[in-house]
N, C-alpha and C. Protein backbone atom coordinates (compact mmCIF):
# COMPACT_ATOMS: atom_id res chain seq x y z
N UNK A 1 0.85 -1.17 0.00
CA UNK A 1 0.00 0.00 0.00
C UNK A 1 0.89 1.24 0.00
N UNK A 2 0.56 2.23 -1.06
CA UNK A 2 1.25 3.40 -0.83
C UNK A 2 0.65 4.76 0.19
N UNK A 3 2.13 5.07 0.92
CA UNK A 3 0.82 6.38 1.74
C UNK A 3 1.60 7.39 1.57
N UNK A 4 0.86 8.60 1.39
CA UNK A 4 0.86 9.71 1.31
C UNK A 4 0.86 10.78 2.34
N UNK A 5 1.98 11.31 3.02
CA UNK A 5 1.82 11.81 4.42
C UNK A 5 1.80 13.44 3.97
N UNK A 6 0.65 14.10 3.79
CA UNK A 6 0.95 15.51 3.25
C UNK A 6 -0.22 16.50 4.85
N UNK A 7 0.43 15.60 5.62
CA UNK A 7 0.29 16.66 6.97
C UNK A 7 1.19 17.80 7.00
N UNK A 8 0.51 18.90 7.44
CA UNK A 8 0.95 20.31 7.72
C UNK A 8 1.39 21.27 6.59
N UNK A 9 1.31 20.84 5.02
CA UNK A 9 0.87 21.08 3.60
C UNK A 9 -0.64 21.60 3.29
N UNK A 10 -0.27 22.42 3.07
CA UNK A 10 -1.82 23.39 2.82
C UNK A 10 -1.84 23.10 1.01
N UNK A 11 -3.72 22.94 0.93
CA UNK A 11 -3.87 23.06 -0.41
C UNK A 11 -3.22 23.77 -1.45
N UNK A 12 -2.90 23.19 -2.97
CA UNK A 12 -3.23 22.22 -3.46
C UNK A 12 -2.20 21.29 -3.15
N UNK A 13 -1.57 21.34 -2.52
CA UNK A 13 -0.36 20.10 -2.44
C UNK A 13 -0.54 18.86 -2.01
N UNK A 14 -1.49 18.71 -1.03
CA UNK A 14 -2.22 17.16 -0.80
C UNK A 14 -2.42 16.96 -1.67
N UNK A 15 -3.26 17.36 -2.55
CA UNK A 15 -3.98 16.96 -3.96
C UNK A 15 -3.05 16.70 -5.02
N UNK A 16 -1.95 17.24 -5.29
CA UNK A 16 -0.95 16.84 -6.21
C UNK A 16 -0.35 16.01 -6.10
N UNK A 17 0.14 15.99 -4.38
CA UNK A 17 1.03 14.33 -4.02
C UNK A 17 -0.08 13.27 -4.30
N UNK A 18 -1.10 13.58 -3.34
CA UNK A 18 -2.21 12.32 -4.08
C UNK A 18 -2.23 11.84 -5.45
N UNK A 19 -2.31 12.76 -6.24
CA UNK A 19 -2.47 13.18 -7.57
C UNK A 19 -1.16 11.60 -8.49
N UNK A 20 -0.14 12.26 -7.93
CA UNK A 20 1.14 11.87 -8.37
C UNK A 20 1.31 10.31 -8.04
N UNK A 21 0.76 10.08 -6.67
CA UNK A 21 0.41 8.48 -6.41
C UNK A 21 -0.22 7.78 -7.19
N UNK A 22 -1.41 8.34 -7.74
CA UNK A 22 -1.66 7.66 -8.02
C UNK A 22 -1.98 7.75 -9.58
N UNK A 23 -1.03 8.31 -10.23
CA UNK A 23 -0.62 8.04 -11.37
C UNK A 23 0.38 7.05 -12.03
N UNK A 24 1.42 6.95 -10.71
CA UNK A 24 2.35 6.51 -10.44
C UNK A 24 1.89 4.82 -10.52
N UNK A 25 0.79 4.61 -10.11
CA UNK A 25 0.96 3.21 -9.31
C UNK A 25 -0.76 2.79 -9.70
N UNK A 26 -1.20 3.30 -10.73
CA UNK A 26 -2.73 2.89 -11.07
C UNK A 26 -3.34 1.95 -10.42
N UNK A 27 -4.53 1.40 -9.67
CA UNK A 27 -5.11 0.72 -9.25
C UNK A 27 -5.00 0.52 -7.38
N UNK A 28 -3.67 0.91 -7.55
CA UNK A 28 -3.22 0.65 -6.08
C UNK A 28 -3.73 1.42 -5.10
N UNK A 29 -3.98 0.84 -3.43
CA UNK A 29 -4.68 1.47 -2.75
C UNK A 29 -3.25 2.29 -2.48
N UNK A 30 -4.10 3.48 -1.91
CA UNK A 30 -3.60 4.68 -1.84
C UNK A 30 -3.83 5.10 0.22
N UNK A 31 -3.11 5.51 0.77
CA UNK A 31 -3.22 6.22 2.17
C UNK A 31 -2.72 7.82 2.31
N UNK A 32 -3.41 8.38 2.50
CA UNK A 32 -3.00 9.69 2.40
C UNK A 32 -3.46 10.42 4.00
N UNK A 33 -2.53 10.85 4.07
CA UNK A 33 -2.55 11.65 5.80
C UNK A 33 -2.74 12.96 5.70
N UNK A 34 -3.60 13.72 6.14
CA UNK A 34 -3.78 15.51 6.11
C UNK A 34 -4.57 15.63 7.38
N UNK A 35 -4.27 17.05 7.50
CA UNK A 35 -4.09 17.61 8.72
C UNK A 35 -5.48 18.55 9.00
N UNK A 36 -6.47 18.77 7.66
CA UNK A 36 -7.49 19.60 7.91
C UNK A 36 -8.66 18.88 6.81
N UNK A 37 -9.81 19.67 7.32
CA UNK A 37 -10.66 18.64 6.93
C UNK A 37 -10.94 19.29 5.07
N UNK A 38 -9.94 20.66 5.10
CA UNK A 38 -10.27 21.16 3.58
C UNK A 38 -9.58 20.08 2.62
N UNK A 39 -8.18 19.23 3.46
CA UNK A 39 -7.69 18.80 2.83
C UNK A 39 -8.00 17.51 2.32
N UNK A 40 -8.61 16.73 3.50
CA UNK A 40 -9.76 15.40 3.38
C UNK A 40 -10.46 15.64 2.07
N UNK A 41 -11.25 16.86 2.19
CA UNK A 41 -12.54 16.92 1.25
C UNK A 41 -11.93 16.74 0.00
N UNK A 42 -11.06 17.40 -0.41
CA UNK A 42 -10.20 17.86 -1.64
C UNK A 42 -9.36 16.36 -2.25
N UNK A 43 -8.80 15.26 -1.24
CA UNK A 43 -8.23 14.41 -1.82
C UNK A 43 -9.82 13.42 -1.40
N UNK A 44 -10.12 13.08 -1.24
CA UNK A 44 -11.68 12.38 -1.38
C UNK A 44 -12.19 12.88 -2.78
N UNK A 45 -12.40 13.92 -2.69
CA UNK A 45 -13.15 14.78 -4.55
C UNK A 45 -12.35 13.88 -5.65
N UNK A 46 -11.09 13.98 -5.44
CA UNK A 46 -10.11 13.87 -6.55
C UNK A 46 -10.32 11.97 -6.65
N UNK A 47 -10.08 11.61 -5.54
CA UNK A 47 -10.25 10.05 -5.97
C UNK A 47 -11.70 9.64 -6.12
N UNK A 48 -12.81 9.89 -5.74
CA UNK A 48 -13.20 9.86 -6.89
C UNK A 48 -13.28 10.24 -8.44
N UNK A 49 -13.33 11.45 -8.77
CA UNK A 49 -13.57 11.59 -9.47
C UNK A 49 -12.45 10.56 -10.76
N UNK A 50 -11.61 10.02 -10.11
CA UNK A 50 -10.55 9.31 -10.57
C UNK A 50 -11.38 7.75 -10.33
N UNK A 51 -12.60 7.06 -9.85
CA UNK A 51 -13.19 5.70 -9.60
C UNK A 51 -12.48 5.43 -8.56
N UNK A 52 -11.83 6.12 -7.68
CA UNK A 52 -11.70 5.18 -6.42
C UNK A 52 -12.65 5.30 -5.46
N UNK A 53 -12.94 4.61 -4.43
CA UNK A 53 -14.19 4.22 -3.44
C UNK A 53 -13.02 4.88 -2.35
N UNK A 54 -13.78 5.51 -1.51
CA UNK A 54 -13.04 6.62 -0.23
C UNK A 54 -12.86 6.01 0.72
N UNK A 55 -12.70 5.50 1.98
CA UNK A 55 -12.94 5.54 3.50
C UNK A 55 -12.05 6.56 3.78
N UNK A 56 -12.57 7.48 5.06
CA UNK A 56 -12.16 8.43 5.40
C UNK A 56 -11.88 8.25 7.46
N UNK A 57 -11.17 8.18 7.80
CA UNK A 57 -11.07 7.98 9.26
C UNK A 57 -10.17 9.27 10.21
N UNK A 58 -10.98 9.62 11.33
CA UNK A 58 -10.41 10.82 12.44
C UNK A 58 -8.89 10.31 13.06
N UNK A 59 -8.10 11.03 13.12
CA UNK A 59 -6.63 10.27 13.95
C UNK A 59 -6.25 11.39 14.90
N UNK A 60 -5.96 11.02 15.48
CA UNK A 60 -5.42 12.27 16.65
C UNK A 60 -4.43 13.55 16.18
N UNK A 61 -3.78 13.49 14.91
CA UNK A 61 -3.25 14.85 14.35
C UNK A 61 -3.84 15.13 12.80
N UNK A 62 -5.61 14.42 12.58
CA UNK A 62 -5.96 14.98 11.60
C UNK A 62 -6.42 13.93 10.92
N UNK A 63 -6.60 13.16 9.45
CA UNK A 63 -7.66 12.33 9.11
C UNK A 63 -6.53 11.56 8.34
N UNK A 64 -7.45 10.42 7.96
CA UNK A 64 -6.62 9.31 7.32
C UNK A 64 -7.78 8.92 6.09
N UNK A 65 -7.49 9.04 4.76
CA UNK A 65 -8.51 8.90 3.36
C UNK A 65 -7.82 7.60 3.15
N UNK A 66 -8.59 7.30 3.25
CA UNK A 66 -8.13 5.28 2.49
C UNK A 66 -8.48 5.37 1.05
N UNK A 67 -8.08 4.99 -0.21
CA UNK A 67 -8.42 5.00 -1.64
C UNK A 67 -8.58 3.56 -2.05
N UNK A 68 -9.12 3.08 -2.44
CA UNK A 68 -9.29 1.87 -2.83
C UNK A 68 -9.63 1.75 -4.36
């Protein structure tokens, strides 16, 4: 599984590292770490709109987007 740690990175840069994962590595689940919930919303938008299915989970320094 690849993860994506773009805590304390303010938009668009979650979204590009996301972005870049998963261009990189098609199909593969994806973990991406951010620190605010603009940034959740924003890499959630993007995988879908890319066919991946979301889970999204609270962590004690901010959220965890699962990509599947």
């Amino acid at each position: 599984m690849i993860e994506v740690d773009a805590r304390g990175l303010s938009c668009p840069v979650p979204v590009v590292r996301t972005k870049e994962a998963l261009d990189k590595s098609p199909g593969q689940p994806v973990t991406v770490l951010v620190d605010t919930a603009v940034a959740r919303e924003n890499v959630s938008r993007l995988a879908k709109s890319r066919g991946y299915s979301t889970r999204e989970e609270k962590t004690p320094d901010g959220f965890r987007v699962l990509l599947n």
